[in-house]
N, C-alpha and C. Protein backbone atom coordinates (compact mmCIF):
# COMPACT_ATOMS: atom_id res chain seq x y z
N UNK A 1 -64.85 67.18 16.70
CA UNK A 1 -63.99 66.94 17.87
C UNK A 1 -64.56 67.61 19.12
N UNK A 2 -65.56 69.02 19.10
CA UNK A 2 -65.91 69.72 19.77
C UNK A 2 -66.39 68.77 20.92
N UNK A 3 -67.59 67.87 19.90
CA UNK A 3 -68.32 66.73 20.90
C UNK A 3 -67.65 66.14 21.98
N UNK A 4 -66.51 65.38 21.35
CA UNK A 4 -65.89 64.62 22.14
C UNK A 4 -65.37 64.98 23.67
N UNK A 5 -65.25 66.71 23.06
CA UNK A 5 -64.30 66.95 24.90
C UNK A 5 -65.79 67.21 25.17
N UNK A 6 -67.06 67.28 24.74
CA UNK A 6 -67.82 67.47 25.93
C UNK A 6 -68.26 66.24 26.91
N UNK A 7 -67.96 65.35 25.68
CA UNK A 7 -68.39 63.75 26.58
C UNK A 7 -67.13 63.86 27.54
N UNK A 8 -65.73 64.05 27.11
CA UNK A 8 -64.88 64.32 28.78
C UNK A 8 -64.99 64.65 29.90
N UNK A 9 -64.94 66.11 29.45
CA UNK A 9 -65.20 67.20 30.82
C UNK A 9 -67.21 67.85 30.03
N UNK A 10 -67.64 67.97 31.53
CA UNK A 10 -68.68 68.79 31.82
C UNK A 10 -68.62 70.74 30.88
N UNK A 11 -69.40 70.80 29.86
CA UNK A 11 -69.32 72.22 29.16
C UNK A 11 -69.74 72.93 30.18
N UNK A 12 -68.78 74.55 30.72
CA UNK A 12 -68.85 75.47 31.77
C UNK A 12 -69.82 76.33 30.68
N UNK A 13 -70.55 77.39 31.94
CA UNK A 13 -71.28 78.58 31.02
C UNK A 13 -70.41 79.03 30.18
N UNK A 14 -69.40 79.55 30.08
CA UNK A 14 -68.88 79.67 28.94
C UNK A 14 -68.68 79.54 27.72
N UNK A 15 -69.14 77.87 27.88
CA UNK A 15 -68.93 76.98 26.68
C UNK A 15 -69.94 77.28 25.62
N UNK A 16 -71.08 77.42 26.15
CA UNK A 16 -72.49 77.59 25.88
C UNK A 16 -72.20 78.94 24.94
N UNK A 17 -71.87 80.19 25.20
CA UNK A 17 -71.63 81.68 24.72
C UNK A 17 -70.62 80.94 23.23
N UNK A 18 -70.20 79.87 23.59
CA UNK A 18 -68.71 79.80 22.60
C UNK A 18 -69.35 78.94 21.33
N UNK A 19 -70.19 78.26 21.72
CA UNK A 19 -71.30 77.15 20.68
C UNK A 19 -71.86 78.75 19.61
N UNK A 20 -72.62 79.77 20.56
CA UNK A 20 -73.46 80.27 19.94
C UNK A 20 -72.87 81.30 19.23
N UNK A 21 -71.29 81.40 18.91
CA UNK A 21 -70.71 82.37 18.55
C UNK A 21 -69.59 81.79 17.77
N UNK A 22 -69.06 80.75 17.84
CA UNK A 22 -68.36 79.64 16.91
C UNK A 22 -68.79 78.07 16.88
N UNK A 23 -69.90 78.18 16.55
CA UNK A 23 -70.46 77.13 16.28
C UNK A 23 -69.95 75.75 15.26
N UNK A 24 -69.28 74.44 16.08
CA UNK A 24 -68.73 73.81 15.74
C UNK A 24 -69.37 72.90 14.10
N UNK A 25 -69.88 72.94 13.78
CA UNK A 25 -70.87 72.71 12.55
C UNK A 25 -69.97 73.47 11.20
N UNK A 26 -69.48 74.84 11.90
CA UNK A 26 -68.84 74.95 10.48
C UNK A 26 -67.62 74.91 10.21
């Protein structure tokens, strides 16, 4: 689902810190 809101809205720097620390994969 993660994907999807990125095709919505634009991922902020934030988002990026949030991938590498809850990484939607698991």
């Amino acid at each position: 689902m993660a994907g999807k809101l990125v095709l919505f809205m634009p991922p902020p720097p934030c988002y990026l810190l949030y991938l590498i620390t809850n990484p939607p994969f698991s």
